[in-house]
Protein backbone atom coordinates (compact mmCIF):
# COMPACT_ATOMS: atom_id res chain seq x y z
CA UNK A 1 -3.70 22.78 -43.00
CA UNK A 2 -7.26 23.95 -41.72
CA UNK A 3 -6.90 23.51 -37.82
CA UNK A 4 -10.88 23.17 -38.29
CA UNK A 5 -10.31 19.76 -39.54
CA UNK A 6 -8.25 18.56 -36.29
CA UNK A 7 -10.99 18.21 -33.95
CA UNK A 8 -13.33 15.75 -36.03
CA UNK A 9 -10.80 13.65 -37.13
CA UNK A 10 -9.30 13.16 -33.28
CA UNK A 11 -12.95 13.44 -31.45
CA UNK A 12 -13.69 10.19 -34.50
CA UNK A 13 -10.60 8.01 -33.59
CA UNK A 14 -11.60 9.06 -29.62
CA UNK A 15 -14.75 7.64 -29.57
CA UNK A 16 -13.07 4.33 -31.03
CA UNK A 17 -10.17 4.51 -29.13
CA UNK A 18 -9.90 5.78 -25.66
CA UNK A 19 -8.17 4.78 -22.99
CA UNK A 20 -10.10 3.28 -19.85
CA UNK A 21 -9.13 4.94 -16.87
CA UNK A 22 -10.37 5.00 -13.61
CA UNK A 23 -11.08 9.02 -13.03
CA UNK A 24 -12.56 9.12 -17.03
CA UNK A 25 -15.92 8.73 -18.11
CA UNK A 26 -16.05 6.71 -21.63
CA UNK A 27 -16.78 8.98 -24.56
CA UNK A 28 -20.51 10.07 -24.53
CA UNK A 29 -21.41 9.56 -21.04
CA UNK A 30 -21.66 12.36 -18.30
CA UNK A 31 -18.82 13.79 -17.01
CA UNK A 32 -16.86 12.51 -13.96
CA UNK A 33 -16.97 14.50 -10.61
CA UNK A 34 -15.16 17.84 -10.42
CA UNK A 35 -13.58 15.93 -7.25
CA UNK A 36 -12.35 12.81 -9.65
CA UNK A 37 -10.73 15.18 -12.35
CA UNK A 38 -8.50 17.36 -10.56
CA UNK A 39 -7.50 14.37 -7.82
CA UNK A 40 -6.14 12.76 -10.71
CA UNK A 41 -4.88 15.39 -12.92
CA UNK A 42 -2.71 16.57 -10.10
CA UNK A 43 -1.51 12.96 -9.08
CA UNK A 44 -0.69 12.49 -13.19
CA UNK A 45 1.72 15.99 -12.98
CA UNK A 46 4.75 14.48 -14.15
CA UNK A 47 3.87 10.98 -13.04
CA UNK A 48 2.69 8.23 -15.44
CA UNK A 49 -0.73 6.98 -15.72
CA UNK A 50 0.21 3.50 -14.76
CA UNK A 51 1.47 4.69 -11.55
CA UNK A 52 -0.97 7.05 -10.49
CA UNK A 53 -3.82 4.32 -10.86
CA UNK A 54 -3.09 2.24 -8.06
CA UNK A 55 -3.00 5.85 -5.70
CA UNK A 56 -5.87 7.24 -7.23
CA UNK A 57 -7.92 4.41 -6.10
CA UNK A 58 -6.44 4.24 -2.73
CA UNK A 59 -7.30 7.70 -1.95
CA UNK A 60 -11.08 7.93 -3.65
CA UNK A 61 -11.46 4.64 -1.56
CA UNK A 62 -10.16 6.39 2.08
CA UNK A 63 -11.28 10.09 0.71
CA UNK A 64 -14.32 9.68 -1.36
CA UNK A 65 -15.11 13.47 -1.25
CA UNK A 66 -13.28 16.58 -1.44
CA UNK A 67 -14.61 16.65 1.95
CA UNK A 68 -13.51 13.62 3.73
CA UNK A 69 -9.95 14.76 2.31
CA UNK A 70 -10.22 18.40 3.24
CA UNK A 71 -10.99 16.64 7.16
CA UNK A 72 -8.09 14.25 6.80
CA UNK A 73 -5.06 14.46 8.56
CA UNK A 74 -1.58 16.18 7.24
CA UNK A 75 0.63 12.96 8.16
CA UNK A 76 -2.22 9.91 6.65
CA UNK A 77 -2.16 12.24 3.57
CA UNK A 78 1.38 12.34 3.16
CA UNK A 79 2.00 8.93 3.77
CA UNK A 80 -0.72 8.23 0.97
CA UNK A 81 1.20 10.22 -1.09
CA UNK A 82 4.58 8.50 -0.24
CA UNK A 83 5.97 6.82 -3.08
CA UNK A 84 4.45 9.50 -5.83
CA UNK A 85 7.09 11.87 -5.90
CA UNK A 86 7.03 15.85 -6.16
CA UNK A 87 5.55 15.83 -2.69
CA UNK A 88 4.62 19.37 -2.63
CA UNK A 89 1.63 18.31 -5.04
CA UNK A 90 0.21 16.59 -1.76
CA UNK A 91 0.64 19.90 0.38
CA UNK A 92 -1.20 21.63 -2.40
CA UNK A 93 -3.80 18.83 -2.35
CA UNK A 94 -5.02 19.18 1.34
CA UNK A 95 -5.23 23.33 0.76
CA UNK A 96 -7.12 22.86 -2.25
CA UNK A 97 -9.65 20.49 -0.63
CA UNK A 98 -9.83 22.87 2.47
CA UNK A 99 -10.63 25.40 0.78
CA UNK A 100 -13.45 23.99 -1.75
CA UNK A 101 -14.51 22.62 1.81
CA UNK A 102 -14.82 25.83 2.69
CA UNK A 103 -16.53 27.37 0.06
CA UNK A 104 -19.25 24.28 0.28
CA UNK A 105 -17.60 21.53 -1.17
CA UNK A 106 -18.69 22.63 -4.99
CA UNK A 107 -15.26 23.33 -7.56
CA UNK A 108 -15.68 26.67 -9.18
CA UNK A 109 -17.10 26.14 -12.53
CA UNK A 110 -15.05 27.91 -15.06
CA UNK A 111 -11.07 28.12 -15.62
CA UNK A 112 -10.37 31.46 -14.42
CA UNK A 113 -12.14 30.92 -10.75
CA UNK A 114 -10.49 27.81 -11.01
CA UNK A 115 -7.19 29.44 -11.25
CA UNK A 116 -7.82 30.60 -7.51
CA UNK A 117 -7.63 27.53 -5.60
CA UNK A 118 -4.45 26.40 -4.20
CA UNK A 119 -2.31 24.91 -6.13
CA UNK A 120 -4.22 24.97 -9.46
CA UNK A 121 -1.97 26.56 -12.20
CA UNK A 122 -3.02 26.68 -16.03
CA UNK A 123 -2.90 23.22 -16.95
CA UNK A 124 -5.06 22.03 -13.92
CA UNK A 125 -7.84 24.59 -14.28
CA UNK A 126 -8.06 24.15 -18.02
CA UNK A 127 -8.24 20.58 -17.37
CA UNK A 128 -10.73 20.80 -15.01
CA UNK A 129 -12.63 22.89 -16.64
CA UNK A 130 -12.45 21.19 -19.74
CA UNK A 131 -13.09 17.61 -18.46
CA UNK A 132 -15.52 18.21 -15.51
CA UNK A 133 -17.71 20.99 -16.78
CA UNK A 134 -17.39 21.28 -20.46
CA UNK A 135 -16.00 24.28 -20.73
CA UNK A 136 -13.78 25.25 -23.54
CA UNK A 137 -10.62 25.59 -22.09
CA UNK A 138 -6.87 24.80 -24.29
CA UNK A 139 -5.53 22.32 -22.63
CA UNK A 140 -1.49 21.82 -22.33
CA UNK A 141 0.20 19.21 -20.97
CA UNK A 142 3.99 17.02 -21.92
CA UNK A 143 1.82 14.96 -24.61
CA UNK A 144 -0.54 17.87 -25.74
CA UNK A 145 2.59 19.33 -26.78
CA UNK A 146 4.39 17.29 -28.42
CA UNK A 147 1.47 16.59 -30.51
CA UNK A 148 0.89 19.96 -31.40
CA UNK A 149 4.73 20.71 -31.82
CA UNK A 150 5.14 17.83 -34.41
CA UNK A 151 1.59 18.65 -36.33
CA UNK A 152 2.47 22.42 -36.98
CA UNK A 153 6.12 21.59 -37.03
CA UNK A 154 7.05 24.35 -34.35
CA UNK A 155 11.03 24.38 -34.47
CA UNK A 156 11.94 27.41 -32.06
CA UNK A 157 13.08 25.21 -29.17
CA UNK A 158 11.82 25.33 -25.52
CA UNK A 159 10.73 26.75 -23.59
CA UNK A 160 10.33 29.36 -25.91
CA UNK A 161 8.52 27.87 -28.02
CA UNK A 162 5.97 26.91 -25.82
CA UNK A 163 3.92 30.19 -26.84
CA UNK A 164 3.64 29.32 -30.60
CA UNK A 165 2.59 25.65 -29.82
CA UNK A 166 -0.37 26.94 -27.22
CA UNK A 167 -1.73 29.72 -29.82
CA UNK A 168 -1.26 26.42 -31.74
CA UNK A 169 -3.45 24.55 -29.51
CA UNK A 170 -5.75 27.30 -29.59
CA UNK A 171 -6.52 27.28 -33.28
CA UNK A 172 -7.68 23.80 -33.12
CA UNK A 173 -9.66 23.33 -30.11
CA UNK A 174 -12.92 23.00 -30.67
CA UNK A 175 -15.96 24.97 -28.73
CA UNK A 176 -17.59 21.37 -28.26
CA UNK A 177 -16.76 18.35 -26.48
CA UNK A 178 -13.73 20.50 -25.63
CA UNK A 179 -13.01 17.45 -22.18
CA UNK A 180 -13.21 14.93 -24.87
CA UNK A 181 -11.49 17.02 -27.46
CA UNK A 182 -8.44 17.23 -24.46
CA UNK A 183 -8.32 13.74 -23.23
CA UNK A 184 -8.28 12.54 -26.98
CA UNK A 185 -5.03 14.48 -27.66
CA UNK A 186 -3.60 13.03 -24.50
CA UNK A 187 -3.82 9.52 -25.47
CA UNK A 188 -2.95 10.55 -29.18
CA UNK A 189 0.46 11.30 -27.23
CA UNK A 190 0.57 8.83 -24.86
CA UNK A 191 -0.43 5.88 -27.04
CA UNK A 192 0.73 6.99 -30.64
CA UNK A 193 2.53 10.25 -30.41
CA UNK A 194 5.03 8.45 -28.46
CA UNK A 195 8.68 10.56 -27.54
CA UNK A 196 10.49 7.74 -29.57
CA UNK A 197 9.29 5.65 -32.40
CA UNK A 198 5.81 7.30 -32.74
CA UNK A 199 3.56 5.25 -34.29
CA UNK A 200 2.71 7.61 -37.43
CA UNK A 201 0.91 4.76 -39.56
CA UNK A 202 -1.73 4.50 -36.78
CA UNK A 203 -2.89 8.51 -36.52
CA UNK A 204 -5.66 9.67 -37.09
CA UNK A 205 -3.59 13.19 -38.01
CA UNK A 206 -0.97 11.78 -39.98
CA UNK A 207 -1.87 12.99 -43.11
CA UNK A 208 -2.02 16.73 -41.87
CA UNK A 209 0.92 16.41 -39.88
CA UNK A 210 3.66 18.55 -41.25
CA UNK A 211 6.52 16.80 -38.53
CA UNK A 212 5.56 13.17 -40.24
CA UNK A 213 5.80 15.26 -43.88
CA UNK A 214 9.32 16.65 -42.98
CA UNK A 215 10.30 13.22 -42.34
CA UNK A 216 11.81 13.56 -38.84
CA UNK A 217 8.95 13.89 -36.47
CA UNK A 218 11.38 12.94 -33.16
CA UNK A 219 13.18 16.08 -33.56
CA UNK A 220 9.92 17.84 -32.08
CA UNK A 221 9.43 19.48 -29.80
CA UNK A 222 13.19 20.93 -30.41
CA UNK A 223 14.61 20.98 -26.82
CA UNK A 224 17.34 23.22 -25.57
CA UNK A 225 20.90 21.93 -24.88
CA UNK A 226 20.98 19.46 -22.29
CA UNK A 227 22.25 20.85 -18.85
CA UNK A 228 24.23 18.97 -16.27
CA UNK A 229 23.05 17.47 -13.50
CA UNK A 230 24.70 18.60 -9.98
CA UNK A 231 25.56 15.57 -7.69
CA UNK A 232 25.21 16.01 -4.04
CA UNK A 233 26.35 14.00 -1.26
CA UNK A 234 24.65 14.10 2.30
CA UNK A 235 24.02 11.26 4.83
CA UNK A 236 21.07 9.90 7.04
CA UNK A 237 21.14 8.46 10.27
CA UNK A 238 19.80 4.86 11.31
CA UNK A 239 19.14 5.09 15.24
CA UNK A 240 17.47 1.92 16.25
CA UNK A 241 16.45 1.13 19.88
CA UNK A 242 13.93 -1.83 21.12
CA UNK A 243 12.84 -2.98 17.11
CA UNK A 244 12.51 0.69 16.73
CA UNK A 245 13.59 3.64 14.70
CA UNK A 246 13.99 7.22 15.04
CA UNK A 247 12.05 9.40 12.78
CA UNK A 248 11.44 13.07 12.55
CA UNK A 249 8.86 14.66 10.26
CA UNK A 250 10.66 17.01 7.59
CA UNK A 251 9.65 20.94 7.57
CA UNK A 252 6.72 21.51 5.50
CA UNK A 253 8.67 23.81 3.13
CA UNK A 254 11.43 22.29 1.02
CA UNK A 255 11.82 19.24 -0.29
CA UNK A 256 9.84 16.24 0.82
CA UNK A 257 8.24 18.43 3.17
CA UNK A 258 6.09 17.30 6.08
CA UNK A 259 6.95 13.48 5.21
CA UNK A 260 8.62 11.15 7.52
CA UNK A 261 11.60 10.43 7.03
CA UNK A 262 15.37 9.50 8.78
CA UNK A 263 17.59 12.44 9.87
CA UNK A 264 19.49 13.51 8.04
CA UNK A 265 22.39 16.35 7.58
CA UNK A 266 20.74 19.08 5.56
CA UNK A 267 21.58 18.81 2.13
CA UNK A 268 19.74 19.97 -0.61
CA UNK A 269 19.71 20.87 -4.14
CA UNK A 270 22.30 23.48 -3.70
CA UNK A 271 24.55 22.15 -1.19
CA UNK A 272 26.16 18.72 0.18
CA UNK A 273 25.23 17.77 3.44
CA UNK A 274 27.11 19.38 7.02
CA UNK A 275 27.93 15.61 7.89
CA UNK A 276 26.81 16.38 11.61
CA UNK A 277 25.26 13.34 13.59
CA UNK A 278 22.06 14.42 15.67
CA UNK A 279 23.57 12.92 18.84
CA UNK A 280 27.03 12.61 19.89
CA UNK A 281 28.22 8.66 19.65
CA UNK A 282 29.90 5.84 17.41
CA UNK A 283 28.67 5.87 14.01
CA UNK A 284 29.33 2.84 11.52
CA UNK A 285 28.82 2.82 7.96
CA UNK A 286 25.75 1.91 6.55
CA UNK A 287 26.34 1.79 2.28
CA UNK A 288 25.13 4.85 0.21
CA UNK A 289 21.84 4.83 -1.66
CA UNK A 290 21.68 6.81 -4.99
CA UNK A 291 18.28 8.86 -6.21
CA UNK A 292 17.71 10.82 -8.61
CA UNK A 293 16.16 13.99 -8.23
CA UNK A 294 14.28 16.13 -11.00
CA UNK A 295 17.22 18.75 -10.60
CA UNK A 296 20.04 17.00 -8.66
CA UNK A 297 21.44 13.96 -8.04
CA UNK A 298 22.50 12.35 -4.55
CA UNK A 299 24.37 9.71 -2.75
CA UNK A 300 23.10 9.50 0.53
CA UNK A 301 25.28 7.79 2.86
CA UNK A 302 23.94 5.59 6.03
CA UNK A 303 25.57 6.12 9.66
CA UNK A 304 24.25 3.51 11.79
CA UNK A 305 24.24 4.75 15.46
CA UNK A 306 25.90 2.17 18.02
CA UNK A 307 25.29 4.57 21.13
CA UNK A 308 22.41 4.78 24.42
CA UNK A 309 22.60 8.68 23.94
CA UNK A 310 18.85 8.08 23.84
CA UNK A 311 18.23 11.23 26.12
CA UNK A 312 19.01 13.77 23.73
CA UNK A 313 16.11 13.07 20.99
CA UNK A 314 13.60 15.30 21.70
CA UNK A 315 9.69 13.98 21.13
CA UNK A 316 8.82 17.40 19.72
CA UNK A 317 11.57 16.50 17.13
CA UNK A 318 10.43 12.92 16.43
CA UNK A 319 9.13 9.27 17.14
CA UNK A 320 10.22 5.81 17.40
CA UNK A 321 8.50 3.32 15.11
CA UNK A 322 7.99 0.24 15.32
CA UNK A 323 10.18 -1.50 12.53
CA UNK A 324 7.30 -4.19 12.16
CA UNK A 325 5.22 -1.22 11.04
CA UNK A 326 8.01 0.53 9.09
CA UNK A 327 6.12 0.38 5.87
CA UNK A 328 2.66 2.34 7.30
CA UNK A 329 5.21 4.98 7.79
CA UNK A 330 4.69 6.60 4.40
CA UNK A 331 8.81 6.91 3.96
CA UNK A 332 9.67 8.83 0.78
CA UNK A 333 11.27 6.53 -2.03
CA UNK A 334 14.76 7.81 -0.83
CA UNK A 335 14.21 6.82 2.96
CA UNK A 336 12.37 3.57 1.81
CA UNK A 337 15.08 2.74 -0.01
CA UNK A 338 17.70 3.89 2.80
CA UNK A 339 15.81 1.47 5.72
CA UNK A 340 15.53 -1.61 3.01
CA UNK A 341 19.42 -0.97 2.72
CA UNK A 342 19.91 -0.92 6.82
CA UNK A 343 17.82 -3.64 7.43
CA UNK A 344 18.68 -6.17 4.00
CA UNK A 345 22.12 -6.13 5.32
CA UNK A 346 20.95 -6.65 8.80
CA UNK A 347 18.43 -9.26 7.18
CA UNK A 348 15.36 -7.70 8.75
CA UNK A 349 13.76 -7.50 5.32
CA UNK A 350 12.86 -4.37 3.38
């Protein structure tokens, strides 16, 4: 296969084809705002377009500029973000705006200044680069390779093979309309290069795709041996006084750092929990809430405090909230899920 032949026949089906989105610009028409691009490329890291839409408008509607965000508050960020998962992305987010703030609210222009922000690794810059300015910049993401790993058939599995499928990448992106050129293979794997059941009758690569030839185009990208999961167990504490809660703000490093969130007893991916209460009282049980995490598992048991040991929490530690407002609290899905537990079985509502 010529990889010079890729490009037309994707840019073709493109301009027929793609996706509306509300941080895209339809084919042919200036590109969006640097601003636009990477707010949604790093909201879309591992999170699926369908669920990024609703936060992407919410924050271009309260944070129209990479200004207005870099001059935004940690805590009404992070409770933006709540909900979205990987929540380091939103720490990232605020010292990326700060510092294009800084430098007078203008994104560098080309993938390797790009590179220098906060937070920006390959994939964002190229994107960036790619979508916002034109530049030609190889663009990788989940569906860009898969794509690429079923059209060249590249069996060494990951994530070693990630270097043949970018040099792969490489070959067949062109030097024009390289944005368009990126956004087309990402809805050739979101919409038709699907994980499962791809839709091969429908591409516009098919008949240069040597996965489809082989017969077996699901067994790309190969993927290493499956690992197990580590389960954790760890518990949070419901302390409720005068239709209000007790809530400290997480560390900024770590998981679900700087977020709101119950106390709880310091577990983490490594570890289970110490089981230590912040105050000294009767505890009751509260039901155990299971998440998933991207590396670990948990079941994180309620205690539901039955004391007056009020004294003890510190205000530089946390802050009662009202439970009226509970939801304006920007919980994480695991504490959300945690206080609709408590109160459902107290019938409060979630």
């Amino acid at each position: 296969m010529d990889p010079r032949q890729v490009a037309p026949l994707l840019l073709a089906w493109y301009d027929r084809s793609a996706r509306a989105l509300p941080w895209r610009s339809p084919p042919g028409k200036p590109p969006p705002s640097p601003y636009r691009v990477w707010l949604s490329e790093v909201m879309l890291q591992q999170t699926t377009t369908a669920a990024v839409a609703r936060y992407f408008a919410e924050f271009t509607r309260r944070w129209p500029t990479v200004e207005a965000l870099a001059a935004a508050e940690d805590g009404e960020v992070m409770a933006a973000w709540a909900g979205l998962g990987y929540y380091a992305r939103a720490r990232n987010l605020l010292a990326c705006a700060r510092e294009v703030a800084a430098r007078g609210g203008s994104f560098p222009p080309t993938e390797q200044e790009l590179r220098g922000l906060p937070g920006l690794g390959a994939y964002t810059a190229a994107a960036v680069a790619a979508i916002a300015f034109g530049a030609r910049a190889v663009v990788v993401d989940a569906n860009v390779e898969r794509v690429v790993a079923r059209l060249f058939a590249v069996a060494e599995p990951l994530p070693g093979g990630k270097a043949a499928i970018r040099a792969a990448a490489e070959a067949i992106t062109p030097d024009d309309r390289a944005g368009d050129f990126a956004q087309a293979m990402m809805d050739l794997g979101a919409t038709i290069c699907t994980p499962r059941n791809p839709r091969c009758l429908l591409c516009p690569l098919a008949a240069r795709c040597r996965a489809r030839t082989e017969g077996q185009p699901e067994l790309y990208p190969v993927k290493p041996a499956r690992q197990a999961r580590p389960h954790r167990h760890g518990r949070a504490f419901w302390i409720e006084r005068d239709a209000a809660v007790w809530l400290v703000r997480r560390p900024a490093r770590g998981m679900l750092g700087g977020m709101r969130a119950l106390p709880d007893d310091f577990w983490n991916a490594r570890r289970d929990g110490s089981g230590v209460a912040p105050i000294a009282g009767e505890w009751q049980a509260g039901g155990v809430v299971r998440h998933l995490f991207t590396h670990f598992s948990l079941d994180l048991h309620l205690a539901l405090y039955s004391g007056e040991d009020w004294a003890s929490l510190s205000p530089d530690e946390g802050e009662w909230w009202p439970l009226e407002r509970l939801e304006d609290a920007g919980l994480p899905t695991l504490f959300a899920k945690a206080a609709q537990l408590v109160r459902g079985g107290r019938g409060g509502g979630p």
